[in-house]
Protein backbone atom coordinates (compact mmCIF):
# COMPACT_ATOMS: atom_id res chain seq x y z
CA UNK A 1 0.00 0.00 0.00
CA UNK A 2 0.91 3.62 -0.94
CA UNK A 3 0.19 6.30 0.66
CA UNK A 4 -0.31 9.28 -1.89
CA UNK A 5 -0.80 12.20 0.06
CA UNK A 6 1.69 14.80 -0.10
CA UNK A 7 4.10 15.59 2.55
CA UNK A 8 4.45 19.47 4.27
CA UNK A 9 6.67 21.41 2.74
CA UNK A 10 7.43 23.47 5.92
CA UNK A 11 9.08 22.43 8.79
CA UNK A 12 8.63 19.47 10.78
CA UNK A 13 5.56 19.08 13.04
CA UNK A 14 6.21 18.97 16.64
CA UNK A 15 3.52 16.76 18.81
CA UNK A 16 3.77 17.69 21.99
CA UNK A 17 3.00 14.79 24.73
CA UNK A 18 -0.28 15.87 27.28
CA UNK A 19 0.98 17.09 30.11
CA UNK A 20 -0.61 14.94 33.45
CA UNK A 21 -0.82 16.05 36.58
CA UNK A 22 0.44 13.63 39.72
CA UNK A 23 -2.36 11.69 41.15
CA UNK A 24 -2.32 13.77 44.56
CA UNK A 25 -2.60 17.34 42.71
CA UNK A 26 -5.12 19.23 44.17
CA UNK A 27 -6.94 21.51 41.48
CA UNK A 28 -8.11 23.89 44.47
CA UNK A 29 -5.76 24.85 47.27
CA UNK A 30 -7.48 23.20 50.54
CA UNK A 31 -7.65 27.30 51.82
CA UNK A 32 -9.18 28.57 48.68
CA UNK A 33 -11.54 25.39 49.14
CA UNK A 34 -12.11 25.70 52.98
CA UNK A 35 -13.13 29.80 51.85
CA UNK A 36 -15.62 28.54 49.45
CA UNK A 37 -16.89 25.57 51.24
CA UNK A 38 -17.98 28.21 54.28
CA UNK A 39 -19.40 31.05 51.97
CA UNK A 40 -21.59 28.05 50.28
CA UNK A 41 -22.69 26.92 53.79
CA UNK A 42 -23.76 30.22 54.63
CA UNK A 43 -25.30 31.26 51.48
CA UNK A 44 -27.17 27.66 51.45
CA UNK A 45 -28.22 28.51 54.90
CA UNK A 46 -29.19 31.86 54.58
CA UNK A 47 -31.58 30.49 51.25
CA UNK A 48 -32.84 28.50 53.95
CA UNK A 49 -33.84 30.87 56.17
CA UNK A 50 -35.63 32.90 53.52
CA UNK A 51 -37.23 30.27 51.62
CA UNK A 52 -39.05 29.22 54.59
CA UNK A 53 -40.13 32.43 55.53
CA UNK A 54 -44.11 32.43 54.60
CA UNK A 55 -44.10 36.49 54.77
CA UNK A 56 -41.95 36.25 51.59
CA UNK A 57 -44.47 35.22 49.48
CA UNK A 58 -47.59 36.34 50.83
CA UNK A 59 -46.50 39.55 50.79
CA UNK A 60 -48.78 41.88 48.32
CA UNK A 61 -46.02 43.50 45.78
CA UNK A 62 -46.62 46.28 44.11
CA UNK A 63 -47.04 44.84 40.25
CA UNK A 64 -50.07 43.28 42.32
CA UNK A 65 -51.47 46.11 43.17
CA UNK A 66 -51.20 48.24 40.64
CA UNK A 67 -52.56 45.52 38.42
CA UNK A 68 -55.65 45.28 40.35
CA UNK A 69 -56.22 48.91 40.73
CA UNK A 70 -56.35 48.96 36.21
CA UNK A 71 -58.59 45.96 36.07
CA UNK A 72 -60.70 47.52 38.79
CA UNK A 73 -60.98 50.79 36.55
CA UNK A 74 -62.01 48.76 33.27
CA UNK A 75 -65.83 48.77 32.50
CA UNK A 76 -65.83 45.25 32.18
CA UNK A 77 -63.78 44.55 35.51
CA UNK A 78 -61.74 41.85 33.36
């Protein structure tokens, strides 16, 4: 068999080997990870504490209201 297809011209290719990192490398530094780990926490906790609040979303907002007040003032009250 033959191959036909024509070699580059310019210089030679290089193939450069993938470079792996040792098994224990840590992508994160175990501060920058302890950091994030306790901002999640308390964001996660403070979600918590919101989301379970009933007030939040029985509150009337003001789209609400101001909805209501132009469908009150149509003649059809639609």
């Amino acid at each position: 068999m033959v191959l036909t297809t024509p070699r580059p011209s310019g210089p030679a290719v290089r193939r450069v080997a993938p470079v792996v990192p040792p098994l224990d490398a840590e992508a994160i530094p175990p501060a920058e990870r302890q950091k994030a780990t306790a901002a999640l926490a308390e964001l996660a906790d403070t979600a918590g504490r919101h989301l379970t609040d009933p007030d939040l979303f029985h509150r009337p907002r003001f789209r609400t209201v101001v909805h209501t007040r132009h469908l009150a003032r149509t003649p059809t009250g639609w």
